[in-house]
C-alpha atoms as a PDB file:
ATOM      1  CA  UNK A   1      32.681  26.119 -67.777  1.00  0.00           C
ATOM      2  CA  UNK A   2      33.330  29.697 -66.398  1.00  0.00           C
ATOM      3  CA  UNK A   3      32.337  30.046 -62.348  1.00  0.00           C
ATOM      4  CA  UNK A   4      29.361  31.879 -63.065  1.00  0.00           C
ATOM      5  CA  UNK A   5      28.118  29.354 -64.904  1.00  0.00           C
ATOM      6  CA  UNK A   6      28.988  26.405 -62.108  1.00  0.00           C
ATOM      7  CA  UNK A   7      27.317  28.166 -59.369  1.00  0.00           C
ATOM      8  CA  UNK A   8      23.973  29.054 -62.067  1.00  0.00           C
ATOM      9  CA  UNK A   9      23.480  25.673 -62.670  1.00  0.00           C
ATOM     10  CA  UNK A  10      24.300  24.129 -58.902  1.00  0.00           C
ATOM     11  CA  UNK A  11      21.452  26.753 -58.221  1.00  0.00           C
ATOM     12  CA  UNK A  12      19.311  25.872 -60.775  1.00  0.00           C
ATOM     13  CA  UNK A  13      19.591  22.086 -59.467  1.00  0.00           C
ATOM     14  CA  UNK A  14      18.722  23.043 -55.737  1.00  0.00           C
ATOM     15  CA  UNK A  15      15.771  24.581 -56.446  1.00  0.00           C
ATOM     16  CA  UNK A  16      14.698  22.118 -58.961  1.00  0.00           C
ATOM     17  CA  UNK A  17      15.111  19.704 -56.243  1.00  0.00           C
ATOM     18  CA  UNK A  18      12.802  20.787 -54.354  1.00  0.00           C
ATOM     19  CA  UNK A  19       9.843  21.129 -56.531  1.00  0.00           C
ATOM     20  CA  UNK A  20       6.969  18.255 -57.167  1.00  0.00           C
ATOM     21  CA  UNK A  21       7.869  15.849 -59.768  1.00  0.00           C
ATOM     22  CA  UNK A  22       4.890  17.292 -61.484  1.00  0.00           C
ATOM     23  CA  UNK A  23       6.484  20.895 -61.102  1.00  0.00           C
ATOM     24  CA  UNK A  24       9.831  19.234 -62.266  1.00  0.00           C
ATOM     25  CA  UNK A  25       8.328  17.694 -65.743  1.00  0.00           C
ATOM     26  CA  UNK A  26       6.840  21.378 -66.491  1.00  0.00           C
ATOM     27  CA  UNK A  27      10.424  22.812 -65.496  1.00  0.00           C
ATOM     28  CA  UNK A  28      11.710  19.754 -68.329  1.00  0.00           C
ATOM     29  CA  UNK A  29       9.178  20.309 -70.812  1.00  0.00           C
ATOM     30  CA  UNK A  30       9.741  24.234 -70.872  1.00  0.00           C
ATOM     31  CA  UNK A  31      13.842  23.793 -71.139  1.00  0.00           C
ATOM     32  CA  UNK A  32      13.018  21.729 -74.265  1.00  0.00           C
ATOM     33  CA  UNK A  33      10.639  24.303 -75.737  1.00  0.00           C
ATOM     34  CA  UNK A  34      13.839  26.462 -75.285  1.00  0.00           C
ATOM     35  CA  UNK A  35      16.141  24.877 -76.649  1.00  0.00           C
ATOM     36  CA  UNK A  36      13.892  24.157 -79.605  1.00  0.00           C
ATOM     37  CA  UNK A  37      13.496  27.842 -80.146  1.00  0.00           C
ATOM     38  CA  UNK A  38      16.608  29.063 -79.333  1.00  0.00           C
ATOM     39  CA  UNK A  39      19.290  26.606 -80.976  1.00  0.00           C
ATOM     40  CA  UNK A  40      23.034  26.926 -79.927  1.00  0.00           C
ATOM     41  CA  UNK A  41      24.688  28.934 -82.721  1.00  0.00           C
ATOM     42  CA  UNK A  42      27.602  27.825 -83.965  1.00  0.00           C
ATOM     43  CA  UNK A  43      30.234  30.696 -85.076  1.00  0.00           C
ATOM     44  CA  UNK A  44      30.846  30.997 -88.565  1.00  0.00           C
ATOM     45  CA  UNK A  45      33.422  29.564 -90.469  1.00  0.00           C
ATOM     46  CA  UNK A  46      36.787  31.143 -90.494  1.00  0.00           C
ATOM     47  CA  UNK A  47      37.240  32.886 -93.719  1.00  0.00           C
ATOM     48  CA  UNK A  48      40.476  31.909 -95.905  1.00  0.00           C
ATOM     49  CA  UNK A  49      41.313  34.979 -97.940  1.00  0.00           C
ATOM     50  CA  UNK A  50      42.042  34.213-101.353  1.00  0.00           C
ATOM     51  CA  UNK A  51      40.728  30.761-101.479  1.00  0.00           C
ATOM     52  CA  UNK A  52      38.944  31.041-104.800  1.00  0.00           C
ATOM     53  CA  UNK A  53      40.465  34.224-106.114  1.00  0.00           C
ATOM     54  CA  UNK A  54      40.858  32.919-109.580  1.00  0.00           C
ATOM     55  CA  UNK A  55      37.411  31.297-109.939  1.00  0.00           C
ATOM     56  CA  UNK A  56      35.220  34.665-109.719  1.00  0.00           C
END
């Protein structure tokens, strides 16, 4: 994890912290959505040149 990234989320869980559980399940429920619509990408697959040169 880069810095940035350390201190995002350490302020992400202060503040989360001090919202109503209510607030807090909202805050959950709209990560989710997010992640459901937004999926990590994966990067492609590194390309082997010449792998089936014969079979075109």
């Amino acid at each position: 994890m880069t810095s940035q990234v350390v201190d995002t989320t350490s302020e992400l869980i202060a503040k989360l912290q001090t919202l109503a559980p209510e607030q807090q399940q909202q805050v959950l429920d709209f990560v989710e959505f997010l992640a459901q619509k937004y999926p990590p990408t994966q990067p492609p697959e590194k390309r082997i040149p010449d792998l089936n040169q014969r079979e075109i």
